[in-house]
N, C-alpha and C. Protein backbone atom coordinates (compact mmCIF):
# COMPACT_ATOMS: atom_id res chain seq x y z
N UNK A 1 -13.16 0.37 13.88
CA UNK A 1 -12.54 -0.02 12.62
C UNK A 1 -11.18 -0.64 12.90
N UNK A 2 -10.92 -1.50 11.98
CA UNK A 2 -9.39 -2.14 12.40
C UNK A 2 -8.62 -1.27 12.11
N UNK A 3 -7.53 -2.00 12.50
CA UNK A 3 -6.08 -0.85 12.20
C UNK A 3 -5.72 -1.30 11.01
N UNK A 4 -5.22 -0.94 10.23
CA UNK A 4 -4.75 -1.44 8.54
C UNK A 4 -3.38 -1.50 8.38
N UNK A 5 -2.68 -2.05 9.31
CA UNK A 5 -0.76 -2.37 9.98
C UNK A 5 -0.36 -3.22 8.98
N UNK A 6 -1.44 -4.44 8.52
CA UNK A 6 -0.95 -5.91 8.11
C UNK A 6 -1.48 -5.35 6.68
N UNK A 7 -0.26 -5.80 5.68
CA UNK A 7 -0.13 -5.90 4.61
C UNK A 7 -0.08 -7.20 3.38
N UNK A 8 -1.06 -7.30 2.99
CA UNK A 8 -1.32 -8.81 1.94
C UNK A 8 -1.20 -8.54 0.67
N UNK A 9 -0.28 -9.54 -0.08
CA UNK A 9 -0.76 -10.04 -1.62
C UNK A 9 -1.83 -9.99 -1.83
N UNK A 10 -2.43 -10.25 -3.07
CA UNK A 10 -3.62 -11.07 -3.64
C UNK A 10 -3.57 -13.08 -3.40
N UNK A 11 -2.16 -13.01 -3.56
CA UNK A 11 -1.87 -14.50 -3.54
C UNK A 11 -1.99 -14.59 -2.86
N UNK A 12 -1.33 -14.11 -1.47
CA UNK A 12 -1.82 -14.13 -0.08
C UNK A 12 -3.30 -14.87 0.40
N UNK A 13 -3.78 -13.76 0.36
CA UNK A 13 -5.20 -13.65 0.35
C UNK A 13 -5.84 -15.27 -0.22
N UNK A 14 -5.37 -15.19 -1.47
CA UNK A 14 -5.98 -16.54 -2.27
C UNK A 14 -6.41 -17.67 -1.75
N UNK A 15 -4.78 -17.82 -0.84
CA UNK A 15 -4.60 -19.33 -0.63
C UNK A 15 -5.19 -19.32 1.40
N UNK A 16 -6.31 -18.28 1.53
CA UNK A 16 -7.48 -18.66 2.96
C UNK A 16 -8.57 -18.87 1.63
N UNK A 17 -9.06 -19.98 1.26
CA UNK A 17 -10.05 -19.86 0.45
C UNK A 17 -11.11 -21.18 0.71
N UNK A 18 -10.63 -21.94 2.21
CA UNK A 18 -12.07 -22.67 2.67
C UNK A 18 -12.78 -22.02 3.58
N UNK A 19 -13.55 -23.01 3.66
CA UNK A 19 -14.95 -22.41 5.57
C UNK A 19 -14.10 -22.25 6.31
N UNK A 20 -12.78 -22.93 6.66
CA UNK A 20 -12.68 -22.85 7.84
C UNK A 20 -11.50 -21.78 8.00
N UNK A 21 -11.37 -21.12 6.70
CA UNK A 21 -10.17 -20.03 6.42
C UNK A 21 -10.65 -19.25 5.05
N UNK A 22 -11.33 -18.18 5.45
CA UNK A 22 -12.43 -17.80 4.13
C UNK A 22 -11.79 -16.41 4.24
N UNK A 23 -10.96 -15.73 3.19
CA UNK A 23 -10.46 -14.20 3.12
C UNK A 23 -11.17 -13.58 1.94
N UNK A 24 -12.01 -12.57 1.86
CA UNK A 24 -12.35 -11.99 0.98
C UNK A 24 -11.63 -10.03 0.49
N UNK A 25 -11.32 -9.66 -0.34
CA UNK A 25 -10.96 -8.45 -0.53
C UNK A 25 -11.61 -7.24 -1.35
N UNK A 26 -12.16 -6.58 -0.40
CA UNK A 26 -13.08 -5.50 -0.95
C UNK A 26 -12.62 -4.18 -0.85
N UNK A 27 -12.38 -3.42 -1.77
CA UNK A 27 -11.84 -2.24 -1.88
C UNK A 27 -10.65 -1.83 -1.27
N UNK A 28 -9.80 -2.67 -1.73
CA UNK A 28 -8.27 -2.92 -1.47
C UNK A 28 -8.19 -3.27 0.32
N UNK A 29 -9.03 -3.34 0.98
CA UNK A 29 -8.82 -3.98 2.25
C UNK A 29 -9.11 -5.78 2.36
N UNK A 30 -8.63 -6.68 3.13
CA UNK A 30 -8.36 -7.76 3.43
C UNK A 30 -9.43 -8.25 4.80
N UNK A 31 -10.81 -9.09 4.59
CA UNK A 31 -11.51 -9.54 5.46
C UNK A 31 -11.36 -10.52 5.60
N UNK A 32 -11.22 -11.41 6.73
CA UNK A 32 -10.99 -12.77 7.41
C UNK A 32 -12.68 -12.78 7.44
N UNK A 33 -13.65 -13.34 7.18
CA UNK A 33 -14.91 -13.69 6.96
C UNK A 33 -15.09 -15.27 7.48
N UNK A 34 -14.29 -15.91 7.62
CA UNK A 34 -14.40 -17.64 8.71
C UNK A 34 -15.57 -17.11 9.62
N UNK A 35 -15.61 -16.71 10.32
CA UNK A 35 -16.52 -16.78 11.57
C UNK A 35 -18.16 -16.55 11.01
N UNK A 36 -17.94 -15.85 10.13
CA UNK A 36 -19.10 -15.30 8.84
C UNK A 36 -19.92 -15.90 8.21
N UNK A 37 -19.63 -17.17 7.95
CA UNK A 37 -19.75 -17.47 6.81
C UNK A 37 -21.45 -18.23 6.66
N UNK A 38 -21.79 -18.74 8.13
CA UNK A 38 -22.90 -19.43 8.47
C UNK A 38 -23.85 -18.38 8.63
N UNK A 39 -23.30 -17.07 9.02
CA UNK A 39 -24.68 -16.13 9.46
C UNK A 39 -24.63 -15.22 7.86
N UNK A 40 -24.30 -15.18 6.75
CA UNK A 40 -24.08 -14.43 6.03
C UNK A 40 -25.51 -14.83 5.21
N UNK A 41 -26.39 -13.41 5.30
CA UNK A 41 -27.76 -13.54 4.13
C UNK A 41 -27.90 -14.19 3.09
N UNK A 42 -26.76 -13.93 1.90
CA UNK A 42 -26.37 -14.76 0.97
C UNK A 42 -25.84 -16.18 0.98
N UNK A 43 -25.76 -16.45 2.17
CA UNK A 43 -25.38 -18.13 1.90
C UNK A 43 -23.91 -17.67 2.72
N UNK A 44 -23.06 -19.24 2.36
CA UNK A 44 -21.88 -18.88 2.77
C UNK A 44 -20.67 -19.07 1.20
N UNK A 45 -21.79 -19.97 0.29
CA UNK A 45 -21.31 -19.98 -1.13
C UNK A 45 -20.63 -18.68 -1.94
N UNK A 46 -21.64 -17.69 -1.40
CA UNK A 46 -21.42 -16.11 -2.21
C UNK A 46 -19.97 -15.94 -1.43
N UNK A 47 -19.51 -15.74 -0.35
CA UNK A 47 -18.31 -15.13 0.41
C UNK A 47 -17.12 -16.41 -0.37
N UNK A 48 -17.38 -17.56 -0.31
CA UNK A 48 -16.69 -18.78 -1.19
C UNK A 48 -15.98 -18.28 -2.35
N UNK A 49 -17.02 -17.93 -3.28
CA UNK A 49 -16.72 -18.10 -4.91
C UNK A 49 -16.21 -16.45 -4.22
N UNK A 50 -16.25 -15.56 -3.70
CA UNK A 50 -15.06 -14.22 -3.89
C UNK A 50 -13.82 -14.36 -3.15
N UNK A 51 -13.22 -15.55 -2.91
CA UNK A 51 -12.06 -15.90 -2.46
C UNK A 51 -11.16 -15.55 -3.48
N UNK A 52 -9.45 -15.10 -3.38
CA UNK A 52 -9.00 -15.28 -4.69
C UNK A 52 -8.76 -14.20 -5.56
N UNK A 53 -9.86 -13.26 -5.49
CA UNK A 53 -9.95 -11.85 -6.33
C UNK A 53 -10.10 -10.76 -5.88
N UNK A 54 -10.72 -9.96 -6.22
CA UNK A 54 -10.96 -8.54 -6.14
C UNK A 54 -12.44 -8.41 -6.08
N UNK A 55 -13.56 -9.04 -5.09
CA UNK A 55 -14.65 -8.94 -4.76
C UNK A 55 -15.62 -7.52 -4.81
N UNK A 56 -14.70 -6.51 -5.02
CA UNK A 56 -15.90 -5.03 -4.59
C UNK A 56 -16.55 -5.15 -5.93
N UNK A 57 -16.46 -5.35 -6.95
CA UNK A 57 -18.03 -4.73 -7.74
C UNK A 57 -19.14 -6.23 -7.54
N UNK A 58 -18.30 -6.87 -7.08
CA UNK A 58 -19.73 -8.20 -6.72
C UNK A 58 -20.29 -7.56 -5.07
N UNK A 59 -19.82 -7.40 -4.37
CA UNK A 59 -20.03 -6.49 -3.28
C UNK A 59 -21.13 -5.42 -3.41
N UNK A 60 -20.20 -4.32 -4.08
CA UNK A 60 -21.23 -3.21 -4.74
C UNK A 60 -22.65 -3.26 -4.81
N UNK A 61 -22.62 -4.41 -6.25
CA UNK A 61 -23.62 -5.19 -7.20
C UNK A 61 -24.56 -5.84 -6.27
N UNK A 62 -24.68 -6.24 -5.02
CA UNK A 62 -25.58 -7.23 -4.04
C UNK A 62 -25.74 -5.52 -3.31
N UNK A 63 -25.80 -4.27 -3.78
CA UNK A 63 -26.24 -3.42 -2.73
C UNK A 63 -27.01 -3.45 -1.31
N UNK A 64 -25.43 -3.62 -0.74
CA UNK A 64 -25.31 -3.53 0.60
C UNK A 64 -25.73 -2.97 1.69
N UNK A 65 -26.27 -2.97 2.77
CA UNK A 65 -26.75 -1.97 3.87
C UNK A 65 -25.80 -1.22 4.43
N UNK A 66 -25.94 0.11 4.68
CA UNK A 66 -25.24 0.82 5.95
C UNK A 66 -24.90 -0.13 7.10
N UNK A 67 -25.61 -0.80 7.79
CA UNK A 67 -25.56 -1.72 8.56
C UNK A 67 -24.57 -2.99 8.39
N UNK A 68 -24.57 -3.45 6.91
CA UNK A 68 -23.48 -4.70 6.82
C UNK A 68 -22.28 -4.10 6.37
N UNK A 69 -22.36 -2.65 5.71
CA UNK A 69 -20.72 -2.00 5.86
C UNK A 69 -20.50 -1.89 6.95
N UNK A 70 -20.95 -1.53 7.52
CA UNK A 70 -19.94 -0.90 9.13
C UNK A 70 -19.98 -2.89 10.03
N UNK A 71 -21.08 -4.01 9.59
CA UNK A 71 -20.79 -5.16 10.40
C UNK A 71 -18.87 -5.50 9.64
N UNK A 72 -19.20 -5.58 8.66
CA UNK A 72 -18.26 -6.17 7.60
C UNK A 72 -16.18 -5.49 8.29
N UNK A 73 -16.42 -4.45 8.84
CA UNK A 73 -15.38 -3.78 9.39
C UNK A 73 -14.46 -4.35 11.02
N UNK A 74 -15.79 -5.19 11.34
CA UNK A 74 -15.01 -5.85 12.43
C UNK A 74 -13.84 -6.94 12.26
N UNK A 75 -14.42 -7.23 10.71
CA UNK A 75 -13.73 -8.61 10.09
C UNK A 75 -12.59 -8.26 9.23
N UNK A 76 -12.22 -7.07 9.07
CA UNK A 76 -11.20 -6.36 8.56
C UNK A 76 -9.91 -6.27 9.48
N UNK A 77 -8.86 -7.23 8.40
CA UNK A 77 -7.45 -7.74 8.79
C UNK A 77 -6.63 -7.55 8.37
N UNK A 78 -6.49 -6.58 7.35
CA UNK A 78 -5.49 -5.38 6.67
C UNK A 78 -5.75 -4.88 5.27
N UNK A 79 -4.46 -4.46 4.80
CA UNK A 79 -5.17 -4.13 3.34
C UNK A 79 -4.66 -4.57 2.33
N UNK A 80 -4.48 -4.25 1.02
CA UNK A 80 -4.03 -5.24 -0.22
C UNK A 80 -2.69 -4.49 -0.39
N UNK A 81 -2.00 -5.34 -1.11
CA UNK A 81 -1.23 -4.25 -1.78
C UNK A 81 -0.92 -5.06 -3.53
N UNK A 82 -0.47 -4.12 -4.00
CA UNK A 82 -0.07 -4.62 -5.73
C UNK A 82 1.07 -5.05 -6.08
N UNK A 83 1.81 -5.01 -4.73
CA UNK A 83 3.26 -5.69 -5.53
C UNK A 83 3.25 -7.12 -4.59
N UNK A 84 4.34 -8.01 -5.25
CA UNK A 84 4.53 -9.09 -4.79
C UNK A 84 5.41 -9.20 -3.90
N UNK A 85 5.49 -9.57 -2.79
CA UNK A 85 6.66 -9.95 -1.92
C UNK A 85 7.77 -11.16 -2.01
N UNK A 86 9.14 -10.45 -2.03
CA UNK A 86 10.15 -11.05 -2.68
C UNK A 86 10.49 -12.78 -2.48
N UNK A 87 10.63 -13.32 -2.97
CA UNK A 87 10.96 -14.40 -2.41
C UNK A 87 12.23 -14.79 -1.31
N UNK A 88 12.08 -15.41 -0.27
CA UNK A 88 13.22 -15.69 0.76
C UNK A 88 14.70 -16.52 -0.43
N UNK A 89 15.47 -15.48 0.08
CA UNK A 89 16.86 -16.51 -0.59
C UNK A 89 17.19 -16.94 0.15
């Protein structure tokens, strides 16, 4: 399992939202999914359109394998958080 050190916005997160920089966030943790995106069952469209948000009940909702939770953990690159980080003066 990753280490959960690195700390992200949502905005953060938002703005990896092509193929070639694809971040998805599922249950307040932060997945880098790029490398993913071609071998993913669902297409690479489904990991696409959950760029941006808060992906776990679409997650949930596609009931998942034991097997693609624990794949899904290698791709885990920190976790969320709810506040915003200040702007540089």
């Amino acid at each position: 399992m990753a280490t959960l050190s690195e700390i992200y916005t949502m905005e953060e997160a938002a703005l990896h939202n092509t193929k070639e920089d694809c971040w998805v966030v599922i249950d307040g943790k932060v997945y880098d999914v790029s490398a993913y995106l071609d071998e993913h069952p669902g297409g690479d469209d489904v990991l696409l359109t959950a760029t941006g948000k808060d992906a776990t009940d679409e997650f949930e909702d596609a009931g998942h394998s034991k097997s693609a939770r624990e794949l899904m953990e290698k791709f885990c690159i920190g976790r969320l958080t709810n506040l915003r980080k200040p702007f540089p003066e």
